[in-house]
Protein backbone atom coordinates (compact mmCIF):
# COMPACT_ATOMS: atom_id res chain seq x y z
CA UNK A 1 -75.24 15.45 68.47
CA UNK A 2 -71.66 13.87 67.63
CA UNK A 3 -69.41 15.58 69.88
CA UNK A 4 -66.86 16.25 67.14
CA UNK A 5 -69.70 18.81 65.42
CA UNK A 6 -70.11 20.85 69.02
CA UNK A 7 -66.93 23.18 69.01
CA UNK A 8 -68.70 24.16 65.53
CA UNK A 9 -71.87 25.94 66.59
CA UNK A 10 -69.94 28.96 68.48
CA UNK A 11 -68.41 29.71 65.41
CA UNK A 12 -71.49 29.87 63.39
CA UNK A 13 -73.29 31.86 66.40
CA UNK A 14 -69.61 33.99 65.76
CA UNK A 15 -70.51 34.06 61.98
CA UNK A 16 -74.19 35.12 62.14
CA UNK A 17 -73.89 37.60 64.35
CA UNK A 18 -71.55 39.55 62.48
CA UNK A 19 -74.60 41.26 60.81
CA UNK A 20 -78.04 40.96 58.77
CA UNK A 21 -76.26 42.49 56.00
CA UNK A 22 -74.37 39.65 55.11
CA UNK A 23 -76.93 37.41 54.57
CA UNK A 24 -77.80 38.55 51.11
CA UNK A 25 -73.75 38.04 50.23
CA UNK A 26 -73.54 35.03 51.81
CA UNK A 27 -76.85 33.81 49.36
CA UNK A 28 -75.05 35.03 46.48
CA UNK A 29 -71.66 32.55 47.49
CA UNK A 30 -73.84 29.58 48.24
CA UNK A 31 -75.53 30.09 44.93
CA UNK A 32 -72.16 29.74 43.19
CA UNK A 33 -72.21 26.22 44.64
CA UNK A 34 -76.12 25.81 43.63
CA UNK A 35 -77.28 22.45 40.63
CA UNK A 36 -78.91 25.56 39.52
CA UNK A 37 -76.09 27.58 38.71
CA UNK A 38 -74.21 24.51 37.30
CA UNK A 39 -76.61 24.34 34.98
CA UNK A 40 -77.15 27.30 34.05
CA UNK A 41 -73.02 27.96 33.53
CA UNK A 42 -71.57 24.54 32.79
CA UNK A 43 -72.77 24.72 29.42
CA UNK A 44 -71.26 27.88 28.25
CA UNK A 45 -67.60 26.01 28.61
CA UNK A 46 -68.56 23.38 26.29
CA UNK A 47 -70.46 25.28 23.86
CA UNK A 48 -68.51 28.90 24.35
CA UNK A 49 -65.22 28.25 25.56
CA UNK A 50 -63.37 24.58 24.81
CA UNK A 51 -65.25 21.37 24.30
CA UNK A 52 -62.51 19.08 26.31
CA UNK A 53 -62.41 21.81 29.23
CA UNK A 54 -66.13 21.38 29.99
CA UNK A 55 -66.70 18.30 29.68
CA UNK A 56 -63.87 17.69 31.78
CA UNK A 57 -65.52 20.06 34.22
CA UNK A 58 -69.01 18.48 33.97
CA UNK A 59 -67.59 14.72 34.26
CA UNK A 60 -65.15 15.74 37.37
CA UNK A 61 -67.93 18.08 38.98
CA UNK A 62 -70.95 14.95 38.47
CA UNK A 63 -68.74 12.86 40.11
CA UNK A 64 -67.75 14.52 43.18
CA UNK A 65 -71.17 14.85 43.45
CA UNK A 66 -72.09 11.36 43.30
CA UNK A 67 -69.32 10.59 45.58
CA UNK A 68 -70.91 13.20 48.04
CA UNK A 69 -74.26 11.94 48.28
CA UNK A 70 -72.49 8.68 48.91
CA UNK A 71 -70.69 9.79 51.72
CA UNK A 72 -73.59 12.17 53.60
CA UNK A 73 -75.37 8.27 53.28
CA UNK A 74 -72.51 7.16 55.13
CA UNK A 75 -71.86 9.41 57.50
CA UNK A 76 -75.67 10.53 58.11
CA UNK A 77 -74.56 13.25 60.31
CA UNK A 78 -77.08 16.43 61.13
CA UNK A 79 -77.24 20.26 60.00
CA UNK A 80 -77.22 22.74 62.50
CA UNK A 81 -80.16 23.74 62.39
CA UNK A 82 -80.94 20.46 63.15
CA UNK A 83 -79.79 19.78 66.76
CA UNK A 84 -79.99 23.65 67.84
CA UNK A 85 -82.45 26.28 67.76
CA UNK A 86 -79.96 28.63 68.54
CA UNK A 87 -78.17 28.66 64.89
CA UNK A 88 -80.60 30.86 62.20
CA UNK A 89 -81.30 28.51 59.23
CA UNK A 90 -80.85 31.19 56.53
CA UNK A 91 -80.70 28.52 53.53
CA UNK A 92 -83.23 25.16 52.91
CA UNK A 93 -81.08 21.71 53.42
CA UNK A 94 -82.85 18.31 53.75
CA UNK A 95 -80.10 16.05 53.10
CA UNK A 96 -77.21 14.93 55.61
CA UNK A 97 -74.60 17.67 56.54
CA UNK A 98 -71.30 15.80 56.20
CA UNK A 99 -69.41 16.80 53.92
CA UNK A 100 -70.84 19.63 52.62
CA UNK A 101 -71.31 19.36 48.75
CA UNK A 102 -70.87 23.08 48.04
CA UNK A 103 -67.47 23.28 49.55
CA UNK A 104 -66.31 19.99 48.24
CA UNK A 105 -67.65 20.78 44.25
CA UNK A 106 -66.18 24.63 44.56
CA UNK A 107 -62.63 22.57 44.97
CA UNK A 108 -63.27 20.31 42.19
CA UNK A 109 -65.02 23.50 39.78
CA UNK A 110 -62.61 26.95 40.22
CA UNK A 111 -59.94 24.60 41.61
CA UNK A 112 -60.24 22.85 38.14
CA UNK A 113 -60.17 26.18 36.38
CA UNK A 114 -57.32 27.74 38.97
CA UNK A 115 -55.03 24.85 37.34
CA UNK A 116 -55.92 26.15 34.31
CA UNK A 117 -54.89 29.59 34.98
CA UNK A 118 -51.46 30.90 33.91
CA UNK A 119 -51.97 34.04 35.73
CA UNK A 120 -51.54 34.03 39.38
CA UNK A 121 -53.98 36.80 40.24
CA UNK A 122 -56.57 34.90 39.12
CA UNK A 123 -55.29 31.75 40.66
CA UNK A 124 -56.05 33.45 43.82
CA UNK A 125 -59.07 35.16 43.35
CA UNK A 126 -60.72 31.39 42.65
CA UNK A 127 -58.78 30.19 45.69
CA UNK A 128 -60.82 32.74 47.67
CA UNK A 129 -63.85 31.90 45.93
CA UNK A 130 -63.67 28.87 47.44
CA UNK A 131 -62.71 29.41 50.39
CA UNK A 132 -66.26 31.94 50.52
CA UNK A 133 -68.29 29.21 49.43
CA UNK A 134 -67.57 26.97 52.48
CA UNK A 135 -67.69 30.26 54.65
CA UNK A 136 -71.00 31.39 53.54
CA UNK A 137 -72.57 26.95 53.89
CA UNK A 138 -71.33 27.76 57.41
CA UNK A 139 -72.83 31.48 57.98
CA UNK A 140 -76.40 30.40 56.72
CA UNK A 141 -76.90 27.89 59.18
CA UNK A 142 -76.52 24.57 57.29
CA UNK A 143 -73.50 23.04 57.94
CA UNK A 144 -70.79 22.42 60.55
CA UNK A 145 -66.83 23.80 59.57
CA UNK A 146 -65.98 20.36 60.28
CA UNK A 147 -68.62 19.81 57.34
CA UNK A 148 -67.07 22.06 55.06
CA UNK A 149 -63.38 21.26 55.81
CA UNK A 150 -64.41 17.54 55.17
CA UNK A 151 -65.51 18.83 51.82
CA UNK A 152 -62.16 20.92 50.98
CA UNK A 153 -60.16 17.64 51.66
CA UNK A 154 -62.56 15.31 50.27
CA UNK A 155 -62.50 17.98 47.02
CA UNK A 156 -58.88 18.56 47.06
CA UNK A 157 -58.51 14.67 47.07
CA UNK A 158 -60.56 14.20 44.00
CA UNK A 159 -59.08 17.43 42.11
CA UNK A 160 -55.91 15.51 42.67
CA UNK A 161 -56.83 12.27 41.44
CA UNK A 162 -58.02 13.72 38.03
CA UNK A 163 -55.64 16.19 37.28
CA UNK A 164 -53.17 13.14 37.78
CA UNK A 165 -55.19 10.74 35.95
CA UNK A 166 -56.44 12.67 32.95
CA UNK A 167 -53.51 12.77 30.37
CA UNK A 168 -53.64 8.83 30.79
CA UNK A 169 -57.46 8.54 30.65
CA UNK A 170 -57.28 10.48 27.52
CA UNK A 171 -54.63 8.04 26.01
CA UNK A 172 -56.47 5.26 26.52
CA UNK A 173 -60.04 6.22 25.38
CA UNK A 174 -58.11 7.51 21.84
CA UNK A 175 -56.92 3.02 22.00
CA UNK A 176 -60.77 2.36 22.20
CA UNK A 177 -63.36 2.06 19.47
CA UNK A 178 -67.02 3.79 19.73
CA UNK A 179 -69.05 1.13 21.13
CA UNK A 180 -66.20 0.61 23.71
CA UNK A 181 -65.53 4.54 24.78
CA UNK A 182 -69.71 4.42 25.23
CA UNK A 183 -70.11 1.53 27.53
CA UNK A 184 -67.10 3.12 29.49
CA UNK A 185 -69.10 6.42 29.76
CA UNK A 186 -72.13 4.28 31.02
CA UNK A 187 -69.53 2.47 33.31
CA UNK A 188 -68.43 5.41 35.46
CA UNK A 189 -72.50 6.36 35.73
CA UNK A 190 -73.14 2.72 37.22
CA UNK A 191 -70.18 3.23 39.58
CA UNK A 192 -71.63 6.55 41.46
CA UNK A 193 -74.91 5.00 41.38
CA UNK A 194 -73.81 1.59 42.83
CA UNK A 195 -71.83 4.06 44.97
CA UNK A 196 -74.78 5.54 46.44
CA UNK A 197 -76.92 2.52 46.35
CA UNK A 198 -74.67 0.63 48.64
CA UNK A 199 -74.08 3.67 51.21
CA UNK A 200 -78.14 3.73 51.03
CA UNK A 201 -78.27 -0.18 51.84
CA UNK A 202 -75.47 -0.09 54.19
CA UNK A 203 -77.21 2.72 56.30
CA UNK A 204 -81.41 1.35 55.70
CA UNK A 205 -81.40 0.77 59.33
CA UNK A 206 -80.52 4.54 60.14
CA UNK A 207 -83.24 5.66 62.22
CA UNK A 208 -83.32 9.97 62.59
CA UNK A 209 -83.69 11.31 65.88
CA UNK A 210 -87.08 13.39 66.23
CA UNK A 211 -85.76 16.28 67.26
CA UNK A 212 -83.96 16.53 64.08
CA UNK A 213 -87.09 16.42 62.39
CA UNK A 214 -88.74 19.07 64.81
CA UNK A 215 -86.18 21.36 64.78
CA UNK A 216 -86.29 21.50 60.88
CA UNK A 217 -90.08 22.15 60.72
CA UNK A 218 -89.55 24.47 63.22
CA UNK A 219 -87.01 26.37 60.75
CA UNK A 220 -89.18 26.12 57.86
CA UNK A 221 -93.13 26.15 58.87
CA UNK A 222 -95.42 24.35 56.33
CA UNK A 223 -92.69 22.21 54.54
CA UNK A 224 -92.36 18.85 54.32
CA UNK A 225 -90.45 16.91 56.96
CA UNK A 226 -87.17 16.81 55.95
CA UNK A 227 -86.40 12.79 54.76
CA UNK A 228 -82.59 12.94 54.37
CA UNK A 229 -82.41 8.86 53.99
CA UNK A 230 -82.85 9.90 50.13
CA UNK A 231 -80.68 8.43 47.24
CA UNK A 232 -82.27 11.49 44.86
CA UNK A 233 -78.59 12.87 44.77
CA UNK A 234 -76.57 10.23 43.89
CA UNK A 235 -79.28 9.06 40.93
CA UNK A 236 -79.35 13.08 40.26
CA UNK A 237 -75.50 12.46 39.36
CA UNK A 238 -75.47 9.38 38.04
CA UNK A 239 -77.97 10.14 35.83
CA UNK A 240 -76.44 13.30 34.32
CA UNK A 241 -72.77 11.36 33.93
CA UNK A 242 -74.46 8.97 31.71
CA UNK A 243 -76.25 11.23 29.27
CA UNK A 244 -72.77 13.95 29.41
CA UNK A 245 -70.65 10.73 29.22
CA UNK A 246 -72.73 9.51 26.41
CA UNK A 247 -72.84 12.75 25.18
CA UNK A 248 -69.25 13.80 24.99
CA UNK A 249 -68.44 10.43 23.05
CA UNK A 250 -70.61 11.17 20.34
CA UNK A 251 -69.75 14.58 19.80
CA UNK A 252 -66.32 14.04 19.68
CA UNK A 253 -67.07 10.93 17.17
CA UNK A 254 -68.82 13.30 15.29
CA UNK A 255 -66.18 15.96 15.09
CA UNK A 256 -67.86 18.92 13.30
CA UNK A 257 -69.01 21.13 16.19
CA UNK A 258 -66.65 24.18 16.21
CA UNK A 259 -66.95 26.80 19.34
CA UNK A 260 -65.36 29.56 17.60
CA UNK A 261 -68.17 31.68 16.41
CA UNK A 262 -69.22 35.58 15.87
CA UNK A 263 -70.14 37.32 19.37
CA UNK A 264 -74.14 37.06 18.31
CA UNK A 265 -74.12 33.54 16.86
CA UNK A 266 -72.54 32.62 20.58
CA UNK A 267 -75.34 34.36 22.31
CA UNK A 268 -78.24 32.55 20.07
CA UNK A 269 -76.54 29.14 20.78
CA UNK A 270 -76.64 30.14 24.95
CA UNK A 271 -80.46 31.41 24.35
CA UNK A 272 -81.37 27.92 22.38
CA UNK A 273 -79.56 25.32 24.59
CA UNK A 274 -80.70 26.80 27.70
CA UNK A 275 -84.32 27.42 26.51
CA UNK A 276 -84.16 23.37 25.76
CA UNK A 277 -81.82 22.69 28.94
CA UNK A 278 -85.03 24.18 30.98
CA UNK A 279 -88.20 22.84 28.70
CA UNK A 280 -86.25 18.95 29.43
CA UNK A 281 -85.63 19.82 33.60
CA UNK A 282 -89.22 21.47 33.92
CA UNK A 283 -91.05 20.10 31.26
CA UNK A 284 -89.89 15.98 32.54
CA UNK A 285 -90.06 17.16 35.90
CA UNK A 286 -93.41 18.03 36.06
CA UNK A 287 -94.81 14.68 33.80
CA UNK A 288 -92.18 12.22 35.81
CA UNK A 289 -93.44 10.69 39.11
CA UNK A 290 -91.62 12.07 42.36
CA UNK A 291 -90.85 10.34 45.69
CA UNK A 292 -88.57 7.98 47.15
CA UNK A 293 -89.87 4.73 45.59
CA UNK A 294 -87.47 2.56 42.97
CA UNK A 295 -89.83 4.06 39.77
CA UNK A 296 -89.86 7.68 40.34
CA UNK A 297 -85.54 6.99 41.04
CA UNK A 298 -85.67 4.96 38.00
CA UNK A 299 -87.66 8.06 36.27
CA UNK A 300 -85.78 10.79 37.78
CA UNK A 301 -82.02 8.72 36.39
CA UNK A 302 -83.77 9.03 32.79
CA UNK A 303 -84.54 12.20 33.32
CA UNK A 304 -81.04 13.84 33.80
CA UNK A 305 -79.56 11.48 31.51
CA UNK A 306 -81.25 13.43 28.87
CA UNK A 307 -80.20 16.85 30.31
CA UNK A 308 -76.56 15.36 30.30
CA UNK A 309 -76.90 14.59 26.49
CA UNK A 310 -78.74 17.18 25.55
CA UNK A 311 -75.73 19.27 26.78
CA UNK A 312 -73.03 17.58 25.18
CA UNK A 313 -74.49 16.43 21.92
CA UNK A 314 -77.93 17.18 21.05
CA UNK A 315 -77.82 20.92 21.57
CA UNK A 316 -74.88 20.89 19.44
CA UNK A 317 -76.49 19.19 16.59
CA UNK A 318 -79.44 21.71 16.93
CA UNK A 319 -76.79 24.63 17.03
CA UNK A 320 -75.32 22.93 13.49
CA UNK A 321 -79.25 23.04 12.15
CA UNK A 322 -79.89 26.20 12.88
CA UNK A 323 -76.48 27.15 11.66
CA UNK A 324 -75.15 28.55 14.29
CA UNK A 325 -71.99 26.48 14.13
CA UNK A 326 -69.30 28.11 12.58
């Protein structure tokens, strides 16, 4: 174990001995930082709240997650759970540890939406957030604080460059035509995926110590050894930035999708995008080949492409034929 991760295990012994009753909290935080809940509550910006504000939120939260499956590549640094059977593994995690993806996409999420916050309670309240996410990644055994403080700065860096960069972006996507604003869309997908790719490539030689893999099954009996040399995360990303990307350019092209609506007409759109946001993630899921090979990756990029668009423009366009845009 790299001896900059060490200092981290008392404080996670510190952590999970505070109590068994934590545990269940602690679930609840992580969960916050879950693909699940994003995509369960990423859609109810865009089709409840302000069409710009989530799919600014999608776009900024896809790729600080590409860029984090990039850099666990990179780094290929272990869990604790991993090198100790001394730290409880109270959560699943079968990719590389640093930086920890929760904490680093709870910066670029409520730190998105504490900028957008006028009031300062509430600034704070998503500050702590935060802060609980990488707190609770730390209590359930799978991942060092120098993983999640990596992911604060590595979040904080990216929050940065968008807030910075996105009345400028805007500007000059309004200079460029249709076809043009599209292949930009599909230009930011290739980037996270070439991104991964060549952390992937750069770290093929990687060879993981045994006892990682022992003391994994150990945590989890019966489940398949863990195989963090993956790149499912960074086509997982990719693949979603080009069909929200895509998406987002069409809808805006399009220009009739209102999110102003009657209480129950908002409710029926939730019930019908996310009934079709979970037949596309199980439904392709289950026909698609899995693995590690260059098809199923090639399968799994379609895949979330089409959740990506389905979020940003063909749910819409179903909401308008059902009439429930307003």
């Amino acid at each position: 174990m790299p001896p900059i991760l060490e200092w981290g295990l008392p404080i996670i012994s510190w952590l999970q001995g505070l109590g068994a009753w934590l545990t269940p909290v602690m679930k609840a935080l992580t969960f916050l930082g879950d693909e699940q809940f994003y995509l369960l509550i990423l859609p109810a910006f865009l089709w409840w709240i302000d069409i710009g504000l989530g799919i600014r939120i999608g776009l900024a939260l896809l790729l600080s997650a590409g860029i984090n499956g990039a850099l666990k590549l990179a780094f290929g640094l272990p869990r604790p759970f991993w090198v100790s059977d001394k730290i409880r593994a109270l959560s699943s995690g079968t990719t590389f540890g640093a930086p920890s993806g929760h904490s680093q996409n709870a910066v670029v999420l409520w730190g998105w939406l504490a900028t957008c916050m006028k009031k300062t309670w509430l600034r704070v309240v998503l500050i702590v957030l935060i802060a609980l996410i990488g707190i609770s990644r730390a209590y359930l055994g799978v991942h060092f604080p120098t993983d999640v403080l990596a992911g604060w700065a590595i979040g904080l860096l990216i929050l940065w460059l968008l807030t910075v960069l996105d009345k400028p972006m805007q500007r000059w996507l309004e200079t460029l035509k249709l076809g043009e604003r599209l292949l930009a869309a599909s230009s930011v997908s290739l980037f996270v995926l070439l991104l991964g790719v060549l952390s992937f490539w750069g770290s093929s030689n990687r060879i993981i110590p045994p006892e990682w893999i022992s003391h994994a099954a150990a945590a989890f009996p019966g489940s398949e050894p863990i195989n963090p040399q993956s790149l499912a995360d960074s086509v997982t990303a990719a693949g979603t930035l080009l069909g929200l990307g895509i998406g987002a350019v069409l809808l805006m092209d399009w220009g009739k999708f209102q999110v102003r609506a009657r209480f129950w007409v908002l409710g029926l759109r939730y019930v019908v995008g996310v009934a079709g946001l979970l037949a596309i993630y199980i439904g392709l899921g289950a026909i698609f080949p899995k693995g590690h090979t260059i098809l199923a990756y090639a399968f799994r990029y379609a895949r979330y492409a089409v959740l990506g668009l389905w979020v940003a423009y063909l749910a819409p366009r179903v909401f308008n034929l059902l009439r429930l845009n307003e």
